[in-house]
C-alpha atoms as a PDB file:
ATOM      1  CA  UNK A   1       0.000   0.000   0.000  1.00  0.00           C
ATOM      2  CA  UNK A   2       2.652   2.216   0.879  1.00  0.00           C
ATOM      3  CA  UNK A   3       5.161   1.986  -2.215  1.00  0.00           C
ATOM      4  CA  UNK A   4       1.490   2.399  -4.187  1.00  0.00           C
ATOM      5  CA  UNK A   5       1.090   5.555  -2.607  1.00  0.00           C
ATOM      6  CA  UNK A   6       4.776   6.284  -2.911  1.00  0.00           C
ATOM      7  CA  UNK A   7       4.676   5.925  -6.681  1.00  0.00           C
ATOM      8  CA  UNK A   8       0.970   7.654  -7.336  1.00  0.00           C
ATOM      9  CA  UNK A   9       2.900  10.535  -5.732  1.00  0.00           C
ATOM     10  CA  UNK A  10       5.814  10.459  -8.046  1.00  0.00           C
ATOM     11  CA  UNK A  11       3.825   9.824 -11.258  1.00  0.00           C
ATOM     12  CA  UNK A  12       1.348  11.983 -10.907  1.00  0.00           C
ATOM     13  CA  UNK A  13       1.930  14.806  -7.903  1.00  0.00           C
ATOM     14  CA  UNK A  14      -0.745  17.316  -8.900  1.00  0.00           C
ATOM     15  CA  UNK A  15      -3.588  14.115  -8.457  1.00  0.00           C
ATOM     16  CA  UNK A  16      -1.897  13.194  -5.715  1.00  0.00           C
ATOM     17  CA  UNK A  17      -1.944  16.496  -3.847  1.00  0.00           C
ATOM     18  CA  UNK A  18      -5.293  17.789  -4.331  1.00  0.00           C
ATOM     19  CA  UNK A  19      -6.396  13.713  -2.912  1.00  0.00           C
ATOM     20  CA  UNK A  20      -4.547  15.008   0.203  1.00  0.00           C
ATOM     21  CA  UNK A  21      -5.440  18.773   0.462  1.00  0.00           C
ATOM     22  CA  UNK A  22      -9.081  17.560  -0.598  1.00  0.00           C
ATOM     23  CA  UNK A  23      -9.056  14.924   2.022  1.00  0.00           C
ATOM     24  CA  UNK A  24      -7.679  17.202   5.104  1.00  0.00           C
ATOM     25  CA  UNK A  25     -11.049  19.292   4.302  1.00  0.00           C
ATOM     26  CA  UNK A  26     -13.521  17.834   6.153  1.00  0.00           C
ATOM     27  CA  UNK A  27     -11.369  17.433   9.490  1.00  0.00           C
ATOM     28  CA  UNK A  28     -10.869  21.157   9.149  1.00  0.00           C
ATOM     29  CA  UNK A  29     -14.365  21.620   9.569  1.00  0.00           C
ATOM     30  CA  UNK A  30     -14.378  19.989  13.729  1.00  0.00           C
ATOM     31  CA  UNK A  31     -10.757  21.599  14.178  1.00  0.00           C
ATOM     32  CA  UNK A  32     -10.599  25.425  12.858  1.00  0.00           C
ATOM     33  CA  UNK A  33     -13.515  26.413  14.907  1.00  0.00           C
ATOM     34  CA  UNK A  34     -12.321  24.785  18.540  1.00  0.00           C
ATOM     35  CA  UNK A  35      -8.626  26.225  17.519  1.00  0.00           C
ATOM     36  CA  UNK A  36     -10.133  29.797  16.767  1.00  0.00           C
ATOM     37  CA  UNK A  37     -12.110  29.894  20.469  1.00  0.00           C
ATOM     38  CA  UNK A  38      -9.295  28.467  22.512  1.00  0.00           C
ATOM     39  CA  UNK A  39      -6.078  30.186  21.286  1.00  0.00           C
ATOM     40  CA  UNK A  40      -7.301  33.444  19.320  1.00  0.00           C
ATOM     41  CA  UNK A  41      -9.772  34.287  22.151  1.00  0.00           C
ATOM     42  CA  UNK A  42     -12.852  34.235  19.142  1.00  0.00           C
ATOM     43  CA  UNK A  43     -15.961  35.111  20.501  1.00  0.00           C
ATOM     44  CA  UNK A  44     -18.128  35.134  17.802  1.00  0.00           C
ATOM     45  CA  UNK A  45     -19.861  37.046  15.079  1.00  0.00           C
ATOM     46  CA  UNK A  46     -22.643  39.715  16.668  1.00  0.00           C
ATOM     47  CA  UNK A  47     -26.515  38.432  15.627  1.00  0.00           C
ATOM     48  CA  UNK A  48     -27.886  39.824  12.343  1.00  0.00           C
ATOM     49  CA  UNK A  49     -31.274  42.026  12.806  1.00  0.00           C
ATOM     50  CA  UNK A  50     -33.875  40.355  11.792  1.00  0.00           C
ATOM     51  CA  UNK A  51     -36.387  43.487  11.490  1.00  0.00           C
ATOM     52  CA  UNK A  52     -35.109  47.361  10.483  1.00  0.00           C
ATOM     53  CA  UNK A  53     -35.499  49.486  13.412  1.00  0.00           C
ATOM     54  CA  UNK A  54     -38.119  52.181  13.203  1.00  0.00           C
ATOM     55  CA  UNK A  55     -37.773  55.971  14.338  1.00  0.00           C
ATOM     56  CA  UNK A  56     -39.479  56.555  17.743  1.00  0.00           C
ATOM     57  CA  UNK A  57     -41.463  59.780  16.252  1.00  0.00           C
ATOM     58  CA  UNK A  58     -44.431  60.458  14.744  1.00  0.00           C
ATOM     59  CA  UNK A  59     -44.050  59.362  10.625  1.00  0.00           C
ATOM     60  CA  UNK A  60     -45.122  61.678   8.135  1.00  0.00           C
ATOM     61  CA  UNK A  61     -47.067  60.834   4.923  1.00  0.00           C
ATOM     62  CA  UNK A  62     -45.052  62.197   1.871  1.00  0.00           C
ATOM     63  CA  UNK A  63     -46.764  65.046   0.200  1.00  0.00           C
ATOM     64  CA  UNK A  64     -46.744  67.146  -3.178  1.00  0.00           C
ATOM     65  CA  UNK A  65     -46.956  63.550  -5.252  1.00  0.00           C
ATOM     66  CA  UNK A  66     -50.443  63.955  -5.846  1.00  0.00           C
ATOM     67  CA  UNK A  67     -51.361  63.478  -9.550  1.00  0.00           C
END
């Protein structure tokens, strides 16, 4: 298994890479995140609004648009 490996990798490296970059992916996805909190102090991103904020004043109908 190993000299298989060994010789996919010499024969054909750029096949060979992208298997390994392609395959370190989806362990990336359980490690960034616990790596980010622990050591970079990440706290997370701040909750998107879900509604826009309205004015607290009384809202004036447009005028002069009559046809």
């Amino acid at each position: 298994m190993v000299g298989a490996v060994r010789r996919f990798a010499i024969e054909r490296p750029v096949i060979f890479w992208s298997f390994v970059i392609g395959s370190i992916g989806p362990a990336m996805v359980w490690t960034v995140p616990s790596i980010r909190r622990n050591y970079f102090g990440f706290k997370g991103y701040p909750e998107l609004p879900i509604t826009y904020p309205l004015p607290n004043r009384a809202r004036n109908p447009p005028s002069g648009y009559e046809d």
